[in-house]
Protein backbone atom coordinates (compact mmCIF):
# COMPACT_ATOMS: atom_id res chain seq x y z
CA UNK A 1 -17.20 -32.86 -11.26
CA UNK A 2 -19.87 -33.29 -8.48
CA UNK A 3 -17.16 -35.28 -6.39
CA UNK A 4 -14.99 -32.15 -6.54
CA UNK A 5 -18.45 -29.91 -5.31
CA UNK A 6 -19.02 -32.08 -2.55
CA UNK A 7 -15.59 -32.47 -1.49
CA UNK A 8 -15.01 -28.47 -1.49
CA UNK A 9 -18.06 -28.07 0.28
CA UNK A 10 -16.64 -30.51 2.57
CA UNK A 11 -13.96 -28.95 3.49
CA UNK A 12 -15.35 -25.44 4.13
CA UNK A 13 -17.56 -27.41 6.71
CA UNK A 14 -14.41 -28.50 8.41
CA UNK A 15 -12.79 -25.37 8.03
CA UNK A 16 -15.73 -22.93 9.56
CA UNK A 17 -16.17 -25.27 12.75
CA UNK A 18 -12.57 -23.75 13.19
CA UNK A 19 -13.34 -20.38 12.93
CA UNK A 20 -13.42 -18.60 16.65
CA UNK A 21 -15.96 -15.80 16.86
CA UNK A 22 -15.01 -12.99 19.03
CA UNK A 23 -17.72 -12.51 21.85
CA UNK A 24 -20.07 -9.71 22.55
CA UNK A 25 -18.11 -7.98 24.67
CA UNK A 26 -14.76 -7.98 22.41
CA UNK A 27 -16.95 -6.83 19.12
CA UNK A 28 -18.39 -4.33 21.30
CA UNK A 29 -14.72 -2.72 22.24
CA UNK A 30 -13.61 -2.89 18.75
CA UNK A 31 -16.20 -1.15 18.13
CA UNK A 32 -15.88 1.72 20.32
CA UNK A 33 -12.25 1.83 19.07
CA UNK A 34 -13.24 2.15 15.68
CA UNK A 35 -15.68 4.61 15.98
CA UNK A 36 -13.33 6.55 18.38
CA UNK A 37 -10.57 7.17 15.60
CA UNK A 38 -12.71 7.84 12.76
CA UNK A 39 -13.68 10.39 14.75
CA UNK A 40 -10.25 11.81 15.20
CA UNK A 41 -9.68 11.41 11.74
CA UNK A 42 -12.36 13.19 10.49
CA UNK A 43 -11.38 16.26 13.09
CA UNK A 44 -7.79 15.83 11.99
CA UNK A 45 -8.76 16.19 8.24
CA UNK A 46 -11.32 18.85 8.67
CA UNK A 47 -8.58 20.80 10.42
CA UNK A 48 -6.17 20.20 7.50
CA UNK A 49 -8.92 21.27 5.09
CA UNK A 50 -9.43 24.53 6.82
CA UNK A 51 -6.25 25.50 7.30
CA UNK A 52 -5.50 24.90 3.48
CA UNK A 53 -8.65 26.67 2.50
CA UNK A 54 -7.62 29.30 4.44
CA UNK A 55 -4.15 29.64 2.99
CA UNK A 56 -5.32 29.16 -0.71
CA UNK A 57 -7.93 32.25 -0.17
CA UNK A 58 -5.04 34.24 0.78
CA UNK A 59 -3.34 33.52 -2.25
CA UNK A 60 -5.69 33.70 -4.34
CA UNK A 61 -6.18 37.29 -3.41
């Protein structure tokens, strides 16, 4: 049972020294890019919402 452990635990060691972290600058433009087209989104949406806010008021009159 504790073999197993170890040997897992092992093997995750090998497996993270793999792993290639993206530098500073790269996080830092992903970032921007992210933050960019959630913006967009949000403007996109709140558009949509008005619009059919508008139209169901109409209606509903």
């Amino acid at each position: 049972m504790f073999g197993k452990i170890r040997n897992f635990l092992k093997e995750v060691k090998i497996e993270l020294k793999k792993v290639v972290y993206p530098s500073r600058d790269e996080v830092i433009g992903s970032t921007k890019v992210v933050i960019v087209l959630v913006i967009m989104v949000a403007l996109f949406l709140g558009m949509i919402d008005l619009l059919l806010t508008r139209i169901i008021a109409i209606v509903v009159r």
